[in-house]
C-alpha atoms as a PDB file:
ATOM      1  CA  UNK A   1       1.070  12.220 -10.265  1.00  0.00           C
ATOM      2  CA  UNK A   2      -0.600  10.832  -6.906  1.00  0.00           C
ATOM      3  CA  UNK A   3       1.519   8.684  -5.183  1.00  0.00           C
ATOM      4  CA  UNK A   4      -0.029   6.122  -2.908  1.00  0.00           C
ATOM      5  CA  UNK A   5       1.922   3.424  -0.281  1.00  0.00           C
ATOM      6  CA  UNK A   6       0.022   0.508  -0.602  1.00  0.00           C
ATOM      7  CA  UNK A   7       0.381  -2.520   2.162  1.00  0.00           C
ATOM      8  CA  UNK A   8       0.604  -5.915   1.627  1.00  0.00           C
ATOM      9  CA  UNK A   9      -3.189  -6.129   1.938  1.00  0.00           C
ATOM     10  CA  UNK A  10      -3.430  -4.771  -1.457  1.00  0.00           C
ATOM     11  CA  UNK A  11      -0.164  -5.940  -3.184  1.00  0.00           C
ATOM     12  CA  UNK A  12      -1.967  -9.536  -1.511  1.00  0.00           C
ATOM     13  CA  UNK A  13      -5.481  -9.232  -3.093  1.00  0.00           C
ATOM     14  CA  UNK A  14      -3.533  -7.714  -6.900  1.00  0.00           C
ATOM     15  CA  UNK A  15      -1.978 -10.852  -6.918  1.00  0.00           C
ATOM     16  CA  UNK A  16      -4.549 -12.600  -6.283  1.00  0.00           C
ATOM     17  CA  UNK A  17      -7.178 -11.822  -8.561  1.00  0.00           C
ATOM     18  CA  UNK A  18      -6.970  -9.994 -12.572  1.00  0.00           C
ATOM     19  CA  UNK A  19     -10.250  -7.777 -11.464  1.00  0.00           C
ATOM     20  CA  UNK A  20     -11.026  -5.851  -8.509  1.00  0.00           C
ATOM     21  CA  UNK A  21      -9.361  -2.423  -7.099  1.00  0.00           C
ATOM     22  CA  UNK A  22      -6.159  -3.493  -6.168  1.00  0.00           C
ATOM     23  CA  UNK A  23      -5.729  -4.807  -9.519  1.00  0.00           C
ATOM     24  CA  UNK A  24      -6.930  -1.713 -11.293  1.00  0.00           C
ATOM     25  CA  UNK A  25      -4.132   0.260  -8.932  1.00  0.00           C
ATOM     26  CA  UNK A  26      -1.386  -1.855 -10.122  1.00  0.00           C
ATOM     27  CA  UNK A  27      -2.190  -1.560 -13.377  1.00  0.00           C
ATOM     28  CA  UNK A  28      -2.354   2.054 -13.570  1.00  0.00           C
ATOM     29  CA  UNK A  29       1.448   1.894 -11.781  1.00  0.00           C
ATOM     30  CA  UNK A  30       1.944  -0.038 -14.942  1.00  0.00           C
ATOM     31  CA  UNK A  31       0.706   2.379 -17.016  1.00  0.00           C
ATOM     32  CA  UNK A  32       2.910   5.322 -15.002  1.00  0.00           C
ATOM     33  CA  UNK A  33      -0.551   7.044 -14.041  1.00  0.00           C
ATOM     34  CA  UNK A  34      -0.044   6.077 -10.209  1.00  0.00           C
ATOM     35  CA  UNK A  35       3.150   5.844  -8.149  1.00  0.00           C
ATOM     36  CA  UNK A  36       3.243   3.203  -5.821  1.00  0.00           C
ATOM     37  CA  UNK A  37       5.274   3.068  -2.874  1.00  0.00           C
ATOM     38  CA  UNK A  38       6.275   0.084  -0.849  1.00  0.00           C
ATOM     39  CA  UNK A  39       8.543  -0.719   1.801  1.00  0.00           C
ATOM     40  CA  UNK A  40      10.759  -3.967   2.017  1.00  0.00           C
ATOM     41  CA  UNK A  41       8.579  -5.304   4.530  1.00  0.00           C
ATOM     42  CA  UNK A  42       5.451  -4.748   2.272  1.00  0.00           C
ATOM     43  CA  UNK A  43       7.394  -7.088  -0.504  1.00  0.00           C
ATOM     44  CA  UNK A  44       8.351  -9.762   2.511  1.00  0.00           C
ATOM     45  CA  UNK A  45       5.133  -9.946   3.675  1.00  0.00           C
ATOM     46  CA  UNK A  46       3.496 -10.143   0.570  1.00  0.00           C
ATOM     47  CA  UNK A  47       5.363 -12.944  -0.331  1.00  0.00           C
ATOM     48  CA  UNK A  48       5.468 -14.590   2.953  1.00  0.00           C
ATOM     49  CA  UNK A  49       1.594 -14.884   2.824  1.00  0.00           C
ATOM     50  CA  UNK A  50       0.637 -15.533  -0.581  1.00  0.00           C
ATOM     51  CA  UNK A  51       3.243 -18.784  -0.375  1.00  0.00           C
ATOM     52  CA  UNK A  52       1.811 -19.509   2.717  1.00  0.00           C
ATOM     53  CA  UNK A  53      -2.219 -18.807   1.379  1.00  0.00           C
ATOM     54  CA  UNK A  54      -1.722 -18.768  -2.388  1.00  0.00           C
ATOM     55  CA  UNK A  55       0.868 -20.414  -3.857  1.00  0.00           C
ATOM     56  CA  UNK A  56      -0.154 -20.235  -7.351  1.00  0.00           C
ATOM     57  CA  UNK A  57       0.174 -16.376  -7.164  1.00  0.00           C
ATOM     58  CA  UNK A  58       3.974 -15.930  -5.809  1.00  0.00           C
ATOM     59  CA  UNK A  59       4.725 -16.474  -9.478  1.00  0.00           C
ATOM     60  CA  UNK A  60       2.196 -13.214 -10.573  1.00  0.00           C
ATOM     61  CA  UNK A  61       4.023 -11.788  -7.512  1.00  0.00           C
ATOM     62  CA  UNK A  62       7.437 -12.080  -8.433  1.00  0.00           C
ATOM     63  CA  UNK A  63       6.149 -10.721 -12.089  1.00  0.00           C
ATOM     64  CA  UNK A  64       4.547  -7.764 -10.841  1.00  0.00           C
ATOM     65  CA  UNK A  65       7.304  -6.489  -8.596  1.00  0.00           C
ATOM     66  CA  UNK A  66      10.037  -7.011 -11.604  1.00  0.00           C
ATOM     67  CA  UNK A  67       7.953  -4.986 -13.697  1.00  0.00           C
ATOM     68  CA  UNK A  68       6.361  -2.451 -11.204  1.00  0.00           C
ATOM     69  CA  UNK A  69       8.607   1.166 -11.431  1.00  0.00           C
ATOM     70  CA  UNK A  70       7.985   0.786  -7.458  1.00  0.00           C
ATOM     71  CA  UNK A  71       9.338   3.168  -5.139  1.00  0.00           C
ATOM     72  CA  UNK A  72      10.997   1.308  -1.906  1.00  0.00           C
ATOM     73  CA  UNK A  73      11.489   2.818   1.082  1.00  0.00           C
ATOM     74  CA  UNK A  74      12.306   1.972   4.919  1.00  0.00           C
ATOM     75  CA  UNK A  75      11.872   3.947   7.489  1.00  0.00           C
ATOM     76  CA  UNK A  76      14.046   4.199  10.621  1.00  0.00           C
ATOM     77  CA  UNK A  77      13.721   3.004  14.205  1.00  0.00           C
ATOM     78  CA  UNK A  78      12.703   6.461  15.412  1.00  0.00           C
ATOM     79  CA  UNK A  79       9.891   6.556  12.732  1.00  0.00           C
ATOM     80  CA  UNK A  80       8.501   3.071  13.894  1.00  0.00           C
ATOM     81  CA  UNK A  81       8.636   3.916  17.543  1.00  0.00           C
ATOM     82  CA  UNK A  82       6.823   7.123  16.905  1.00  0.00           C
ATOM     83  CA  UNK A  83       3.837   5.221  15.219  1.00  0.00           C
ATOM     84  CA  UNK A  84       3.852   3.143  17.314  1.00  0.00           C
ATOM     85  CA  UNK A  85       2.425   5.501  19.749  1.00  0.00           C
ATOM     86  CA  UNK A  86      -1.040   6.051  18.196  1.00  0.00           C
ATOM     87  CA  UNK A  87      -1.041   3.013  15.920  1.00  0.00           C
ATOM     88  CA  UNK A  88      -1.277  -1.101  16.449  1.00  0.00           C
ATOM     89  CA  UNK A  89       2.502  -2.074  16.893  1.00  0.00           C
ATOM     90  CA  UNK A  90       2.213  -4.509  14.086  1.00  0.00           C
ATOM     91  CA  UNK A  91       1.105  -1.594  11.062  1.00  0.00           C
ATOM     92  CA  UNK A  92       3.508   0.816  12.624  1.00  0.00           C
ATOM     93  CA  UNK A  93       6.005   0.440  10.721  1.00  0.00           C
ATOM     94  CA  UNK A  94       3.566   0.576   7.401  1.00  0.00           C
ATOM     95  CA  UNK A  95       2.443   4.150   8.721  1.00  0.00           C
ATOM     96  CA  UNK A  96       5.691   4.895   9.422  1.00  0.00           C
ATOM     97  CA  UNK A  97       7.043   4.312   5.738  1.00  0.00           C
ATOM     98  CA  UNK A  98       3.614   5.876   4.804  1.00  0.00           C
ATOM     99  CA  UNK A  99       4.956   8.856   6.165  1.00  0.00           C
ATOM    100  CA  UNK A 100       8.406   8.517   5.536  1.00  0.00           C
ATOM    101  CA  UNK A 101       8.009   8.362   1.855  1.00  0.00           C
ATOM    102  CA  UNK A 102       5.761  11.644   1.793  1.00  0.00           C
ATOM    103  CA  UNK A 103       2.962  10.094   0.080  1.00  0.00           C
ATOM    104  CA  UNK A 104      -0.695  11.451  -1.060  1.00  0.00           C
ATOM    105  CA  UNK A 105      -2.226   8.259  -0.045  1.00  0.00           C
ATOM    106  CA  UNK A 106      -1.725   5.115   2.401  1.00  0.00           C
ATOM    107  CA  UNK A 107      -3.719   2.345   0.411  1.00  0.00           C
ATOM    108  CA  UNK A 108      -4.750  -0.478   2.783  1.00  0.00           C
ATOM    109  CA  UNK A 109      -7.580  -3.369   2.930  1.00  0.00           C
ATOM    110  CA  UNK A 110      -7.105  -3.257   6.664  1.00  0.00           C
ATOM    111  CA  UNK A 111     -10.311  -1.436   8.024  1.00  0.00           C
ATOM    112  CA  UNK A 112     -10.165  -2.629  11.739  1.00  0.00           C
ATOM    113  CA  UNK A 113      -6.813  -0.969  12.214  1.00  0.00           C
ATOM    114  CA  UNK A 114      -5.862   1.392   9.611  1.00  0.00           C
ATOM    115  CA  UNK A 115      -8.895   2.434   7.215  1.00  0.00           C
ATOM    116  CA  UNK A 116     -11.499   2.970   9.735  1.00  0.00           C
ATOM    117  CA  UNK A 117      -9.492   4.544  12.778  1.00  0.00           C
ATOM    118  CA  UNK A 118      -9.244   8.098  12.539  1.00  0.00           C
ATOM    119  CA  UNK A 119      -7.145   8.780  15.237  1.00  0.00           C
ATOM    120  CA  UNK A 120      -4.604   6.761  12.964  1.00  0.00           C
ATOM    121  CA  UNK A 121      -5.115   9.076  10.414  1.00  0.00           C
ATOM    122  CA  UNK A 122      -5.271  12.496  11.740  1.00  0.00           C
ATOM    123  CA  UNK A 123      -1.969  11.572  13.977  1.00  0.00           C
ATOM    124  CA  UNK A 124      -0.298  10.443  10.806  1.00  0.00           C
ATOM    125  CA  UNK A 125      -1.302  13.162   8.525  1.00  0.00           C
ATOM    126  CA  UNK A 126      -2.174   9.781   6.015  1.00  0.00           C
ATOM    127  CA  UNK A 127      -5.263  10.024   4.272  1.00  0.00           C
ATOM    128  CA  UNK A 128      -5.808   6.156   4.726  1.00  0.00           C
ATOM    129  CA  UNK A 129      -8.279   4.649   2.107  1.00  0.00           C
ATOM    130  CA  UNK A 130      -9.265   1.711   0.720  1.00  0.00           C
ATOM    131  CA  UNK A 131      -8.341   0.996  -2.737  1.00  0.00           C
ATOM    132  CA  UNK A 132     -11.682   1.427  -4.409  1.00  0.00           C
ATOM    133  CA  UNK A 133     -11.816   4.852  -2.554  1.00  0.00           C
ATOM    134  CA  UNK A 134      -8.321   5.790  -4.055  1.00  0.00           C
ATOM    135  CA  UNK A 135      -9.679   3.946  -7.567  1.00  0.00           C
ATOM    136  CA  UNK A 136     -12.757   6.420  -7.587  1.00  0.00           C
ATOM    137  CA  UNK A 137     -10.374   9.395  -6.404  1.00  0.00           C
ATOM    138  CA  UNK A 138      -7.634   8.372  -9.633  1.00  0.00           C
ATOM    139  CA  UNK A 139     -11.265   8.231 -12.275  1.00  0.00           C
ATOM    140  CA  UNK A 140     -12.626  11.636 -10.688  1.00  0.00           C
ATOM    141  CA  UNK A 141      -9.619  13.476 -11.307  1.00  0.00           C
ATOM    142  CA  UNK A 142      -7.852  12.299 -14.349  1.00  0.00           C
ATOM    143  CA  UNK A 143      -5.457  15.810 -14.317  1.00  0.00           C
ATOM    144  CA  UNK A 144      -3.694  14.224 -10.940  1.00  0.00           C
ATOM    145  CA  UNK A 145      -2.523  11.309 -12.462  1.00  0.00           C
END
C-alpha cells in the first residue's frame, strides 16, 4: 500500500470541500487503499486554520481525524535542523516528518515552496506532489494500493 504524508494544505482543502483531490485521498485512507501519514503539527495546524478561515469545517475536521486509521509521527530536533538546511524554515519540519516516517509520497498544495522546488525534493529523497498527481498515480496503478 502507498503511503503518502500529507500537510495541512491538503488535510485543509479535505475538510473543506466533499469533491476535489484531497477529498478523494482521504477517502481512499477511509477505504484502507492509501496510508496517510501526519505529524502532530499537521493536526494543530489544520485545526488552527480552518477555525481561524472555516469554522464550519473544524466539526468535518474533528470527524475525519477520529475516523482516519492515520499514522502520527514527529520527528526530532536533529531532523528539523537538517531540513532546514535546503528547505523554508517554516515546512521543515513537514519534510522532516516526511522523511522520518519513510513515506512513498509527501502530498502538499504548497507549490511555491514544496511542490515546485526540486532542490527540496532531490535533497529530501521526497517525491513531493500535489494531490491530483498522487490521485492519478493511486487510479494508474490500482496493484499499489
Amino acid at each position: 500500500m502507498i503511503r503518502a504524508f500529507i500537510d495541512s494544505s491538503v488535510f485543509f482543502s479535505a475538510c473543506r470541500s466533499p469533491s476535489g483531490a484531497s477529498r478523494a485521498l482521504i477517502d481512499l485512507c477511509l477505504l484502507n487503499q492509501l496510508e496517510i501519514v501526519v505529524s502532530t503539527l499537521v493536526q494543530q495546524e489544520t485545526q488552527r486554520n480552518l477555525a481561524k478561515k472555516a469554522p464550519a469545517a473544524v466539526a468535518q475536521f474533528q470527524r475525519l481525524i477520529t475516523a482516519l486509521p492515520l499514522r502520527v509521527v514527529d520527528p526530532g530536533r536533529a531532523d528539523v535542523i537538517a531540513a532546514a538546511a535546503y528547505t523554508q524554515l517554516k515546512d521543515a519540519p513537514i519534510v522532516a516528518a516526511a522523511r522520518f516516517a519513510q513515506v512513498d509520497y509527501l502530498c502538499s498544495l504548497d507549490r511555491r515552496h514544496l511542490v515546485d522546488v526540486p532542490e527540496v525534493s532531490a535533497r529530501s529523497g521526497l517525491a513531493i506532489v500535489l494531490p491530483e498527481t498522487l490521485l492519478a498515480t493511486l487510479r494508474d496503478n490500482p496493484d499499489a494500493r
